[in-house]
Protein backbone atom coordinates (compact mmCIF):
# COMPACT_ATOMS: atom_id res chain seq x y z
CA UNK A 1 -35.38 -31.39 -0.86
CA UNK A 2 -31.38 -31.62 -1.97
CA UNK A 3 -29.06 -30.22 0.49
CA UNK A 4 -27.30 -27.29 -0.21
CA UNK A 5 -24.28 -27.50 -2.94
CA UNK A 6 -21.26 -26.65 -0.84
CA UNK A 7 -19.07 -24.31 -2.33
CA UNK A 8 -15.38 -22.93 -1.07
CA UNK A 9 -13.82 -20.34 -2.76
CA UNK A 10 -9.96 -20.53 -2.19
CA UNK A 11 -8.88 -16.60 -3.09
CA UNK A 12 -5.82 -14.90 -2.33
CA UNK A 13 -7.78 -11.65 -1.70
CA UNK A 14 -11.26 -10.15 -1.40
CA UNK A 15 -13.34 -7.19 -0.34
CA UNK A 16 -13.53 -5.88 2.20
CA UNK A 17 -10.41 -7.62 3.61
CA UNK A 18 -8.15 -6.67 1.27
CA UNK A 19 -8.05 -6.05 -2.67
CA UNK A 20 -5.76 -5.42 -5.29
CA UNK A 21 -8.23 -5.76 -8.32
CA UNK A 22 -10.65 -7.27 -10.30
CA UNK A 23 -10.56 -10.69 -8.45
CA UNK A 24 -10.76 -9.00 -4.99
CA UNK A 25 -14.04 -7.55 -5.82
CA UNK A 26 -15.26 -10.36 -7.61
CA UNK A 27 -14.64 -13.18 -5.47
CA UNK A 28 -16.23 -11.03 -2.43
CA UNK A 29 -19.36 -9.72 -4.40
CA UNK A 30 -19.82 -13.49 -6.16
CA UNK A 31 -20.00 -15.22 -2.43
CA UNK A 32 -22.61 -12.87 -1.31
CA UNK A 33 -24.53 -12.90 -4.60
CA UNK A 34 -24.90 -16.76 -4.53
CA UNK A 35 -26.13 -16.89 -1.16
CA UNK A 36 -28.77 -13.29 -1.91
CA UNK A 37 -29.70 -15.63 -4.99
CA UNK A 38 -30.68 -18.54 -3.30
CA UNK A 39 -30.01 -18.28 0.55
CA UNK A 40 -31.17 -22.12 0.83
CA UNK A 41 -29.47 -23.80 -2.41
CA UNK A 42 -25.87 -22.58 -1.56
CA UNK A 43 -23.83 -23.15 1.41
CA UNK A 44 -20.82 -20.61 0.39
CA UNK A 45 -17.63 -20.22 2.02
CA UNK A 46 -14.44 -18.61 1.45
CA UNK A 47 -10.88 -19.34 2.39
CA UNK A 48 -8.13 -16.32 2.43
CA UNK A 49 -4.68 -15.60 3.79
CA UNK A 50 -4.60 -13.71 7.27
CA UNK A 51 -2.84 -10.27 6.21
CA UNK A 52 -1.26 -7.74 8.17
CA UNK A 53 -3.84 -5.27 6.45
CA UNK A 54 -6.49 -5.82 7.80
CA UNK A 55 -5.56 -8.78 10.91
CA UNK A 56 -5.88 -6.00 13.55
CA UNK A 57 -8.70 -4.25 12.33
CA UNK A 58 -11.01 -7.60 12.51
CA UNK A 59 -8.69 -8.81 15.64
CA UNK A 60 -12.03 -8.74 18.30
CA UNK A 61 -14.27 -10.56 15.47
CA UNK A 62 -12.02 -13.24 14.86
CA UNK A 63 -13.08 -16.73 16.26
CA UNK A 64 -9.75 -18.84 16.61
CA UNK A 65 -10.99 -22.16 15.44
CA UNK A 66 -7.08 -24.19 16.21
CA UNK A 67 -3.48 -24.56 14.76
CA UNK A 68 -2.23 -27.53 13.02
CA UNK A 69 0.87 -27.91 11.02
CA UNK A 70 1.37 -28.03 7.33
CA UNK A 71 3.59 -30.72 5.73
CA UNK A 72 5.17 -28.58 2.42
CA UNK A 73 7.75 -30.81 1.14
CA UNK A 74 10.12 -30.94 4.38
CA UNK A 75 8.83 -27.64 5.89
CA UNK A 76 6.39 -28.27 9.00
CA UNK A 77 4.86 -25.03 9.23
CA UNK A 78 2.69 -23.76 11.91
CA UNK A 79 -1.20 -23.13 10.47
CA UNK A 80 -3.64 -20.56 12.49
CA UNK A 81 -7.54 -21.01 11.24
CA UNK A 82 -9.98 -17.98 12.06
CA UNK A 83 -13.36 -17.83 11.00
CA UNK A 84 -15.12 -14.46 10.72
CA UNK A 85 -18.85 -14.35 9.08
CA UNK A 86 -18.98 -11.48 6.80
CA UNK A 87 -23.11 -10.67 6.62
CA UNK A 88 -24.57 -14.46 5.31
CA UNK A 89 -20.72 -15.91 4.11
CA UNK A 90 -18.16 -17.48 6.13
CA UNK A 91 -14.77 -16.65 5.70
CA UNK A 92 -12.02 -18.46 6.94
CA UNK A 93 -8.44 -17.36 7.18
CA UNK A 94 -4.91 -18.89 7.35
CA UNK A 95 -2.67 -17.18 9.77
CA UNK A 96 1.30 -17.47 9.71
CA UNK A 97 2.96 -14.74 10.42
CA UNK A 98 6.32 -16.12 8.45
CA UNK A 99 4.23 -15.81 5.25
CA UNK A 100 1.52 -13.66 5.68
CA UNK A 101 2.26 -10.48 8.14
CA UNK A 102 3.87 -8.35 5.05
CA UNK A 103 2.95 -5.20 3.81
CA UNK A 104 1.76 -5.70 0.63
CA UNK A 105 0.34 -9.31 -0.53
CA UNK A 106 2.42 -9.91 -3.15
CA UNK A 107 5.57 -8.97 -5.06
CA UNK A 108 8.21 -11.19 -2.98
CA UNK A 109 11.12 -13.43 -3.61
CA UNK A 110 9.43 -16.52 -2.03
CA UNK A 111 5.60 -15.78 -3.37
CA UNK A 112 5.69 -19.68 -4.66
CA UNK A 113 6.25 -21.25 -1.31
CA UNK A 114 3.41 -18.27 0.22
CA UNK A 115 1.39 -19.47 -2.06
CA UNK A 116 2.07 -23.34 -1.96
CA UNK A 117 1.39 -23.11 1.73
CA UNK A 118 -1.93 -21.31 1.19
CA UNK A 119 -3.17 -23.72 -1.16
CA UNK A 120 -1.76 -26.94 1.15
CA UNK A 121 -3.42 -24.96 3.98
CA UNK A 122 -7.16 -24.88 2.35
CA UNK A 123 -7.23 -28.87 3.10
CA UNK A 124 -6.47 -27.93 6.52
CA UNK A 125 -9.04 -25.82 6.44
CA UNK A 126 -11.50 -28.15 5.43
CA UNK A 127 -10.77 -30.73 7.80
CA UNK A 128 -10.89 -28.41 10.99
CA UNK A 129 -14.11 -26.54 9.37
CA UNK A 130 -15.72 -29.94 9.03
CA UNK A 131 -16.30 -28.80 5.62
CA UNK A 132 -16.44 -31.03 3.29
CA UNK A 133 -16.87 -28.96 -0.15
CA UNK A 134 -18.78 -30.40 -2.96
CA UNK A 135 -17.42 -27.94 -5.09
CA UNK A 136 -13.64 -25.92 -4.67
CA UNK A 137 -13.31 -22.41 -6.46
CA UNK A 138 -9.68 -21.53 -7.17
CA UNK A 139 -9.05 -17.80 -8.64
CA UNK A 140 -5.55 -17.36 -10.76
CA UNK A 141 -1.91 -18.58 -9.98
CA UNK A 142 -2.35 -17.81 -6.43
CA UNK A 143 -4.50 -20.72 -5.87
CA UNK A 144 -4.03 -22.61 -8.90
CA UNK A 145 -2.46 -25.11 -6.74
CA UNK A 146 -5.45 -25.85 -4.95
CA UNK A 147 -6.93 -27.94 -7.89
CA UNK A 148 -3.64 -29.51 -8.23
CA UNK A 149 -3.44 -30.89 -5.02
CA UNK A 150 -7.05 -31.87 -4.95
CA UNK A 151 -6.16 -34.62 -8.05
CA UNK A 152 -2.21 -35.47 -6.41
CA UNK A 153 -1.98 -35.04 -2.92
CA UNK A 154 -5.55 -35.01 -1.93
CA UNK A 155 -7.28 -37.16 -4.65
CA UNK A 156 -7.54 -40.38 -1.92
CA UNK A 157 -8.62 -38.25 0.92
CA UNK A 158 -11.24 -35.89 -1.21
CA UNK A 159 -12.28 -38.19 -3.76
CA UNK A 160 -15.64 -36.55 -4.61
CA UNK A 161 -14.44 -32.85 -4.43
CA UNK A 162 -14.74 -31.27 -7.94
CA UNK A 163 -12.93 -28.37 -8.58
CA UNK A 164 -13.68 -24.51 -10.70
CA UNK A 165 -10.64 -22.46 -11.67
CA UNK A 166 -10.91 -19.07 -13.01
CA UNK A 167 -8.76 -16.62 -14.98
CA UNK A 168 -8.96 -13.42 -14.26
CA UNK A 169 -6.03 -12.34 -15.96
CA UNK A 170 -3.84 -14.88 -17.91
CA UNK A 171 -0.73 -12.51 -18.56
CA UNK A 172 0.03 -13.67 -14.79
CA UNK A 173 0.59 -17.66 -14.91
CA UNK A 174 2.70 -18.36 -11.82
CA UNK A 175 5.79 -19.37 -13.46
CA UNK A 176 8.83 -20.93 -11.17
CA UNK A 177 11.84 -22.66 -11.96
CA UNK A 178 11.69 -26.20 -12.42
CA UNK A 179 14.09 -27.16 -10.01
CA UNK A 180 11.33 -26.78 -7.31
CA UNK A 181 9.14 -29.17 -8.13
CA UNK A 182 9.55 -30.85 -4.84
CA UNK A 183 11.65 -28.78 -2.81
CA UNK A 184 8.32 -25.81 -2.59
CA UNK A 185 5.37 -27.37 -4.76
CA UNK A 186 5.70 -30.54 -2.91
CA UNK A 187 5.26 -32.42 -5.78
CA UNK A 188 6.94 -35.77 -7.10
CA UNK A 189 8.58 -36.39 -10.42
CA UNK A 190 6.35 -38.27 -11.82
CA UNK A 191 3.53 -35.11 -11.64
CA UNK A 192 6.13 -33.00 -13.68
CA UNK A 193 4.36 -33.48 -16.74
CA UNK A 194 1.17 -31.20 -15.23
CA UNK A 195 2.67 -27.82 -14.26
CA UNK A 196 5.81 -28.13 -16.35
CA UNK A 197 5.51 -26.25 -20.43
CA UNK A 198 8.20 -23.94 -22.07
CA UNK A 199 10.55 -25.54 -20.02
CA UNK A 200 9.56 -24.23 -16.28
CA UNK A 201 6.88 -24.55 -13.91
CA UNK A 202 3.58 -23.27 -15.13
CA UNK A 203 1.02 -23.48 -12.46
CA UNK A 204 -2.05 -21.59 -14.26
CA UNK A 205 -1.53 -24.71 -17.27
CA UNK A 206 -1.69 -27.25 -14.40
CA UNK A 207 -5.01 -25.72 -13.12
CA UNK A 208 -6.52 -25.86 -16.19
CA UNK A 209 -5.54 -29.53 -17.15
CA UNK A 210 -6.37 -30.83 -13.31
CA UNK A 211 -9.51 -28.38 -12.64
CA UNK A 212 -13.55 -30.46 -13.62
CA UNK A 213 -14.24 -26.71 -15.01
CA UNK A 214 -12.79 -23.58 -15.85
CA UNK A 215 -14.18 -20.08 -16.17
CA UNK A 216 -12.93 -16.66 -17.03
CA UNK A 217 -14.69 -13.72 -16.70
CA UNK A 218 -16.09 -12.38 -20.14
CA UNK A 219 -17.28 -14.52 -23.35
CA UNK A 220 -15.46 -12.71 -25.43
CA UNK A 221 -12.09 -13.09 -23.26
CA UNK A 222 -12.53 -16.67 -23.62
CA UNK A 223 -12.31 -16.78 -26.99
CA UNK A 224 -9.10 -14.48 -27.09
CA UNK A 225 -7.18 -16.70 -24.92
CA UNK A 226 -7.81 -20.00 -27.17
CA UNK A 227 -6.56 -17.80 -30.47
CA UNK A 228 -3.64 -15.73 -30.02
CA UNK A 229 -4.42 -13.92 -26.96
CA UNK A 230 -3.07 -16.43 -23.95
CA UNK A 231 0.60 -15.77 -23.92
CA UNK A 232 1.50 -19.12 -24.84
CA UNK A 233 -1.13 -20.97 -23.20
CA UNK A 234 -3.50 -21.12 -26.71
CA UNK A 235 -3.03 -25.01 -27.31
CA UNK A 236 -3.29 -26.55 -23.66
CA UNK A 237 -6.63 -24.23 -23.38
CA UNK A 238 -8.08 -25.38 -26.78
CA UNK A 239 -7.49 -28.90 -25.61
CA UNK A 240 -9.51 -28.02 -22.44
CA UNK A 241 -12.32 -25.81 -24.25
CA UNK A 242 -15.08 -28.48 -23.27
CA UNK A 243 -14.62 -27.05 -19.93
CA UNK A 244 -14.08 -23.60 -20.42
CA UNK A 245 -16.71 -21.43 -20.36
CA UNK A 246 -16.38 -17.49 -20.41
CA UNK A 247 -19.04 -15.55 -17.50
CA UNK A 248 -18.99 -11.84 -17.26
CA UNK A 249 -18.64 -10.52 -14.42
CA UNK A 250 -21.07 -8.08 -12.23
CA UNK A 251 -20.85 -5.72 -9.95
CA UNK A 252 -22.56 -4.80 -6.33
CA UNK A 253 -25.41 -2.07 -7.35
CA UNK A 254 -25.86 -1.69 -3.55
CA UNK A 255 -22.05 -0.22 -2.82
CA UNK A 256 -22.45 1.36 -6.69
CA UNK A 257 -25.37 3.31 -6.71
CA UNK A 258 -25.98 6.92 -6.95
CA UNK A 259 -29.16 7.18 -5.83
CA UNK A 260 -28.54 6.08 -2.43
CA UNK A 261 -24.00 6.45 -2.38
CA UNK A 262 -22.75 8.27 0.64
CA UNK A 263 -19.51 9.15 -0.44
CA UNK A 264 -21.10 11.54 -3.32
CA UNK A 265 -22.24 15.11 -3.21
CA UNK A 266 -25.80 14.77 -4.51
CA UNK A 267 -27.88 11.64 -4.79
CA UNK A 268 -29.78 11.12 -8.34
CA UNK A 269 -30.79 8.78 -10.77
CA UNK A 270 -31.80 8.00 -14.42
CA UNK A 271 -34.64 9.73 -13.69
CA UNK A 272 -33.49 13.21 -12.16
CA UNK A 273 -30.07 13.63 -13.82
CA UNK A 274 -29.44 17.01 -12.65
CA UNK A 275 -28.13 15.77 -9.36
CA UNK A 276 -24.68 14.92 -11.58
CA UNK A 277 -23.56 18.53 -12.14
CA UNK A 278 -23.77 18.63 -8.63
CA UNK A 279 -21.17 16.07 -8.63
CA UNK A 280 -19.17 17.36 -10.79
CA UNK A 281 -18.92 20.94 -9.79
CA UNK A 282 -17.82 19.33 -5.93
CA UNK A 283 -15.05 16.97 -8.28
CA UNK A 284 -13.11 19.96 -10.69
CA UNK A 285 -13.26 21.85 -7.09
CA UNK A 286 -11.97 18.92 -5.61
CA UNK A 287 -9.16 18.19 -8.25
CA UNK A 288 -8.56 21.92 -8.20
CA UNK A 289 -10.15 22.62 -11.56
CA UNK A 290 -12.32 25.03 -12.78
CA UNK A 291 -16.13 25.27 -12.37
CA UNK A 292 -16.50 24.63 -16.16
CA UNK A 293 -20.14 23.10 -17.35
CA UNK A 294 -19.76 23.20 -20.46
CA UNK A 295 -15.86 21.34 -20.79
CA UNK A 296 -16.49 17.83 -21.35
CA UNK A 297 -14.75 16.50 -17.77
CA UNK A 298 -12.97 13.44 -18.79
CA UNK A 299 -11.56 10.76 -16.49
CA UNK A 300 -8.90 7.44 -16.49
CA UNK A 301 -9.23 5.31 -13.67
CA UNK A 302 -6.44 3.22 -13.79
CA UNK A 303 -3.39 1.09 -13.28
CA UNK A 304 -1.13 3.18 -15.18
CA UNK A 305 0.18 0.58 -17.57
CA UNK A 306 0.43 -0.25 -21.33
CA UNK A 307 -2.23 -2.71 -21.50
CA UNK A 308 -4.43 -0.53 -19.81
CA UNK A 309 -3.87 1.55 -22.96
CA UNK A 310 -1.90 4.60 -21.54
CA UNK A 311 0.62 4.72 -24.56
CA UNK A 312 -2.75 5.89 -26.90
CA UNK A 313 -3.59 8.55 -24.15
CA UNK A 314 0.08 9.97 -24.10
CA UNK A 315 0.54 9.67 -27.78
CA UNK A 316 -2.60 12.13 -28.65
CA UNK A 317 -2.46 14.12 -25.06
CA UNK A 318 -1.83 17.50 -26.69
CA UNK A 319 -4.39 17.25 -29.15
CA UNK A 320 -6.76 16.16 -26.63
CA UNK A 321 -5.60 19.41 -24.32
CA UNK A 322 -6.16 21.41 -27.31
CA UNK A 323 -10.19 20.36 -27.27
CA UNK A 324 -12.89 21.89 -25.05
CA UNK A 325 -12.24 19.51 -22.34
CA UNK A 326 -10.96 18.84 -18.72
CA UNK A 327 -8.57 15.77 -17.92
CA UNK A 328 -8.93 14.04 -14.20
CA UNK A 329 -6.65 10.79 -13.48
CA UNK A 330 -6.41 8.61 -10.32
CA UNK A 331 -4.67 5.57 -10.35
CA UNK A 332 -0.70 4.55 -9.71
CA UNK A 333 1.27 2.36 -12.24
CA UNK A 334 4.46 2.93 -14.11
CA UNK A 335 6.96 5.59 -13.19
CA UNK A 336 7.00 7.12 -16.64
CA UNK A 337 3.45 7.44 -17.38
CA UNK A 338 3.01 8.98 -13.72
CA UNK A 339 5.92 11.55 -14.99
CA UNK A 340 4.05 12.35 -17.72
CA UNK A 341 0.42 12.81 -16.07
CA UNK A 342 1.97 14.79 -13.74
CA UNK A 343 3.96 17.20 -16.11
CA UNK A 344 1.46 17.91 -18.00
CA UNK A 345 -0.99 18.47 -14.61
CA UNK A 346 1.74 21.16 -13.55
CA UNK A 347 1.82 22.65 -17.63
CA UNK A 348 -2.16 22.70 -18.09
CA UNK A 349 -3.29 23.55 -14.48
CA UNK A 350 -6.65 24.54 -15.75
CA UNK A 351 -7.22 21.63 -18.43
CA UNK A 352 -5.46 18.60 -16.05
CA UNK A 353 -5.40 17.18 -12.92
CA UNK A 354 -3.89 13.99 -11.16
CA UNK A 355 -4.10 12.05 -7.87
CA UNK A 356 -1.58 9.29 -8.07
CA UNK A 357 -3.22 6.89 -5.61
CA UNK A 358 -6.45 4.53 -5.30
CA UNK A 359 -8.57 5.49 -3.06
CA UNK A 360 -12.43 3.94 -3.51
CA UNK A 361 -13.88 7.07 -1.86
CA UNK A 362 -12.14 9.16 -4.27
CA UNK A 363 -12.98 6.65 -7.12
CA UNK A 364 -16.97 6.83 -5.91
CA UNK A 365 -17.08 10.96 -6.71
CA UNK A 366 -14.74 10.49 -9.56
CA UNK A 367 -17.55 7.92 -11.22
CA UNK A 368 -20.42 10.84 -9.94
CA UNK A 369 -18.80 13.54 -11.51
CA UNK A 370 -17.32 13.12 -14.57
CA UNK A 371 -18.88 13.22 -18.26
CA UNK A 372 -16.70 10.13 -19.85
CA UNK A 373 -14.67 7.52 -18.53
CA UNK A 374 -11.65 6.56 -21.11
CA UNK A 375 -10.77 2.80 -21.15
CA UNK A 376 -8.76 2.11 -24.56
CA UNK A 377 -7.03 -1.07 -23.33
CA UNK A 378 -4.96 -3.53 -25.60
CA UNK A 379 -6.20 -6.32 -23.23
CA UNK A 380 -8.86 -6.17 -20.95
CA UNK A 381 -10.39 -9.21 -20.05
CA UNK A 382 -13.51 -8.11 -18.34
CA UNK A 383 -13.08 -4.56 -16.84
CA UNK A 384 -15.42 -3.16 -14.19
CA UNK A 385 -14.35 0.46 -14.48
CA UNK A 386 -16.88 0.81 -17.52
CA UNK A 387 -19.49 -0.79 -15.45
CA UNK A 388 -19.21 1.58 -12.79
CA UNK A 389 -19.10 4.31 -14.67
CA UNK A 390 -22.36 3.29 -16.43
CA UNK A 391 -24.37 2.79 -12.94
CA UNK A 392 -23.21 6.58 -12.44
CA UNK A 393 -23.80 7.64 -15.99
CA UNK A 394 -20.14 8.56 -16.92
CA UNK A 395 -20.05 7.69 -20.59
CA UNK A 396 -17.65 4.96 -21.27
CA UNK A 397 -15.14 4.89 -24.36
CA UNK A 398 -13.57 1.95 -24.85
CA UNK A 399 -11.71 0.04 -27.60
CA UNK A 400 -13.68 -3.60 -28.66
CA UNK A 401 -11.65 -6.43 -26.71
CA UNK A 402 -12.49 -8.76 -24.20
CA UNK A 403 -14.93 -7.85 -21.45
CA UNK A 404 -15.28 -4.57 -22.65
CA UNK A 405 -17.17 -5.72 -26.13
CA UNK A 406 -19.19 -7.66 -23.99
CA UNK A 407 -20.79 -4.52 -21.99
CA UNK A 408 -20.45 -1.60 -24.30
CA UNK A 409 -22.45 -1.13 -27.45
CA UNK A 410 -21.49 1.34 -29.54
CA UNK A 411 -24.21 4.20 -29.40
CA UNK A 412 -23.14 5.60 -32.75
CA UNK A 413 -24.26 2.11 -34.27
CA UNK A 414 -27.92 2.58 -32.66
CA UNK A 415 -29.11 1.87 -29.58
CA UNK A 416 -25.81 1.76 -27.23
CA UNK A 417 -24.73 2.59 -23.93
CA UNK A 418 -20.86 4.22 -24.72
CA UNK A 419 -18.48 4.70 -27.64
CA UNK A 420 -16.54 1.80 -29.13
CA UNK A 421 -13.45 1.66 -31.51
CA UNK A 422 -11.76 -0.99 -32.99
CA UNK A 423 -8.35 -0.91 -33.62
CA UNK A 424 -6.00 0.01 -31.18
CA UNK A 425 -5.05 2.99 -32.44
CA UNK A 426 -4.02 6.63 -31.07
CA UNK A 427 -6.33 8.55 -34.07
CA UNK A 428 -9.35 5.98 -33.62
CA UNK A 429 -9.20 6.91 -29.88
CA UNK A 430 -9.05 10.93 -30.63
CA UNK A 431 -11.79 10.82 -33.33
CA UNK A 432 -13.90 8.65 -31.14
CA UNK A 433 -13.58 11.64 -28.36
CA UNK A 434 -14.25 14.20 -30.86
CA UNK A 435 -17.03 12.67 -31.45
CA UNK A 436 -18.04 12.29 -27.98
CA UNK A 437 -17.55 15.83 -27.78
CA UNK A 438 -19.69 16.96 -30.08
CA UNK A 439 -22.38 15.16 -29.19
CA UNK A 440 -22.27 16.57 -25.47
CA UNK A 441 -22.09 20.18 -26.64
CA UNK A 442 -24.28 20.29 -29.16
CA UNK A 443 -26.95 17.47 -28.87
CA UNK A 444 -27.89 17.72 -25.20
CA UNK A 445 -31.16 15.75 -25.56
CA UNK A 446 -29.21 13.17 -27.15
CA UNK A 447 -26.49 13.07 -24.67
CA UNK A 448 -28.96 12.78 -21.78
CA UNK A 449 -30.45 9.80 -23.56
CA UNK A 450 -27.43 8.46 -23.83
CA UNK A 451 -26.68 8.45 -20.03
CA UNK A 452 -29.78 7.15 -18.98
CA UNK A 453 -28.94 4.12 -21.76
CA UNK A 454 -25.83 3.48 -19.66
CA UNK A 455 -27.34 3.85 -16.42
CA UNK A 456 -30.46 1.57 -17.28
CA UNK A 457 -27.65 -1.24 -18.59
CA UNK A 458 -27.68 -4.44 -16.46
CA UNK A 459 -24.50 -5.49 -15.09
CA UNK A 460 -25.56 -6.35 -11.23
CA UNK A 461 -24.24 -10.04 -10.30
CA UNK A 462 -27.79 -11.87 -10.81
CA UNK A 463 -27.25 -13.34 -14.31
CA UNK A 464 -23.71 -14.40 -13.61
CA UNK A 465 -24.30 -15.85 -10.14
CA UNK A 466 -26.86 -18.08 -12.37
CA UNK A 467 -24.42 -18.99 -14.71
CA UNK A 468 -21.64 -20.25 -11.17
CA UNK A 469 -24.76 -21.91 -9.54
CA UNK A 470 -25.46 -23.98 -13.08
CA UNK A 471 -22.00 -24.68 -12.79
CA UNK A 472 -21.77 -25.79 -9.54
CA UNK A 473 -24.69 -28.20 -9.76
CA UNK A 474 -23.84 -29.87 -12.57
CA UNK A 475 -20.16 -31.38 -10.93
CA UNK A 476 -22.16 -32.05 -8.08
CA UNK A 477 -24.51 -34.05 -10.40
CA UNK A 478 -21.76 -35.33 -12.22
């Protein structure tokens, strides 16, 4: 029998630790789906900075493994490894306080030298771990340096280590000046020529030219990004596409599921549906809304941003207001489109309410309660919102891009599990909900049918953990 394939997954965050996003929960649900897969075949670990956000709340369960120190260019930094075993994955974790012990993970003036250190560190890692990875996973800019380093610095050392990157989201490429090639990347002139295009340092483009494979995380998004849809990045990915491959991603149906979900009112399933009013009489009282059956109770939960698609909410917000409907929002984002969620909250009291925070027990009866979840992004490269919202049979309607054309099929075209539109466009989004409308008021059977279409869609992490483990086994093969 073959010994396990030895994986490492080099993230910058991950649930439960800590989690901005989409790669937080994928990166922790992925690790734990490989090993649920095949407990045997996969020896899966994962390497993360030590935050402040959640270092004192794991303090007792950390096992200090030793300190070292990190050569990064001339800095000799100081390099705490912890291990912690989160149910059947270890995770390991870089502690220095200098870089680390902030209140939010990222957004600061010297995130390239953070993040430099994190990815030098992960060799550290392996070396005190005795852990020698067949395979290294790198997710986005963050780590893109790991795959770097493992054909420049490390290449001697780690000969037969093959690396994975994946984009999550390629609008964010880790771009530096050039000037600090050497003085943070720690790397010599004559490996310019990988990180450097459009005259700075672009460390996403050097992770895909240096990585054995790369993913992203919807079929669909992979094609986008090769034609017109990787700001700027279209040619140096088309000249990779032999290792590119696009994998949706899943989500955990034990934390999502309504059947069994703590955090919601009433239990129920595809099966005994009524258990949702339930849910959604506790949410409008919740939100301070009225106890209205029959109003179609529509939610956005979202980074308030333009991608996300907020301009074609605002733009048709008082026709929507004008419809037989109730508006819910959580999320944070932009200061403008927070203004105007919360104007119109304090104009139509009875029609709109907003909670301008995330908060994933809040989310949980958000996804129990409501009728339809709205997701009309311009780019969305997978999108778990409208998976969620499926497990909990919240009606999704979405515009077709990326990861969202992958998982929603139009009902209105046959047998589908949501509403799709095409274009992005203001009066394709406001017919599609008028539609949606009418259909909940006045075809009940239909609408039922519909949820229990979205509910009984597939989107739990066993196909795509298949997809990883080919991928893993083949550069361990190779």
């Amino acid at each position: 029998m073959k010994s396990a394939v030895k994986i490492l997954f080099t993230v910058s965050e991950a649930v439960p630790f800590h989690t901005t996003g989409g790669m937080g929960q994928v990166s922790g649900a992925l690790t734990r789906a490989l090993k649920k897969l095949h407990p045997r075949k996969y020896d899966v670990r994962m390497v993360m900075p030590l935050y402040a956000s959640f270092r004192e709340q794991y303090a007792s369960e950390l096992k200090f493994i030793g300190e070292t120190t990190v050569q990064l260019a001339w800095r000799e930094q100081y390099c705490g490894i912890f291990e912690y075993k989160h149910g059947n994955v270890i995770c390991y974790f870089i502690d220095n306080l200098h870089y680390f012990d902030r209140p939010c993970a990222y957004g600061h003036h010297d995130d390239g030298e953070r993040f430099a250190f994190f990815s030098k560190a992960v060799y550290s890692v392996i070396e005190m771990a005795n852990f020698t990875p067949d395979v290294i996973h790198a997710h986005d800019w963050q780590s893109a340096l790991v795959p770097i380093y493992a054909k420049t610095r490390f290449a001697d050392r780690y000969p037969d280590v093959r690396t994975v990157f994946t984009i999550h989201n390629l609008e964010y490429q880790g771009k530096f000046s050039k000037d600090i090639l050497f003085d943070v990347f720690d790397l010599r002139e004559e490996e310019a020529q990988i990180v450097e295009y459009d005259n700075c340092i672009n460390l996403i483009k050097g992770a895909i030219i240096c990585s054995d494979k790369i993913t992203t995380v919807s079929p669909t998004y992979a094609e986008e990004i090769q034609n017109g849809g990787g700001f700027g990045l279209e040619a140096i990915l088309r000249e990779n596409t032999f290792k590119l491959s696009g994998i949706i991603n899943g989500i955990d149906y034990e934390v999502y599921n309504p059947e069994t979900d703590p955090l919601i009112e009433k239990n129920y399933n595809a099966d005994a549906l009524e258990g949702k009013m339930a849910n959604k009489m506790k949410l409008q009282t919740l939100f301070g809304l009225p106890k209205s059956p029959q109003s179609m109770l529509i939610c956005v939960v979202s980074r308030l941003v333009s991608h996300k698609g907020m301009d074609l909410i605002t733009h048709r917000m008082n026709e929507l207001l004008n419809l037989d409907i109730q508006f819910l929002l959580l999320g944070t984002g932009d200061h403008a489109y927070e203004l105007f969620f919360t104007e119109k909250a304090l104009e139509y009291p009875d029609k709109v309410a907003v909670n301008l925070t995330f908060n994933p027990e809040l989310a949980a009866m958000v996804y129990a309660g409501a009728d339809v979840v709205l997701m009309p992004s311009h780019s969305e490269p997978c999108g778990l919102v409208q998976m969620i919202a499926c497990r909990y049979g919240t009606v999704p309607i979405v515009r077709k891009i990326g990861g969202l054309s992958d998982t929603i099929r139009d009902c209105r075209a046959g047998d589908g599990n949501g509403f799709v539109f095409d274009e992005y466009n203001a009066d394709l989004l406001l017919d599609t909900i008028v539609q949606a409308l009418e259909l909940y008021k006045y075809r009940e059977e239909d609408w039922q049918n519909l949820m229990q279409q979205a509910m009984n869609s597939d989107f739990s992490w066993g196909i795509s953990a298949k997809a990883y483990g080919a991928i893993y086994e083949g550069l361990r093969r190779a």
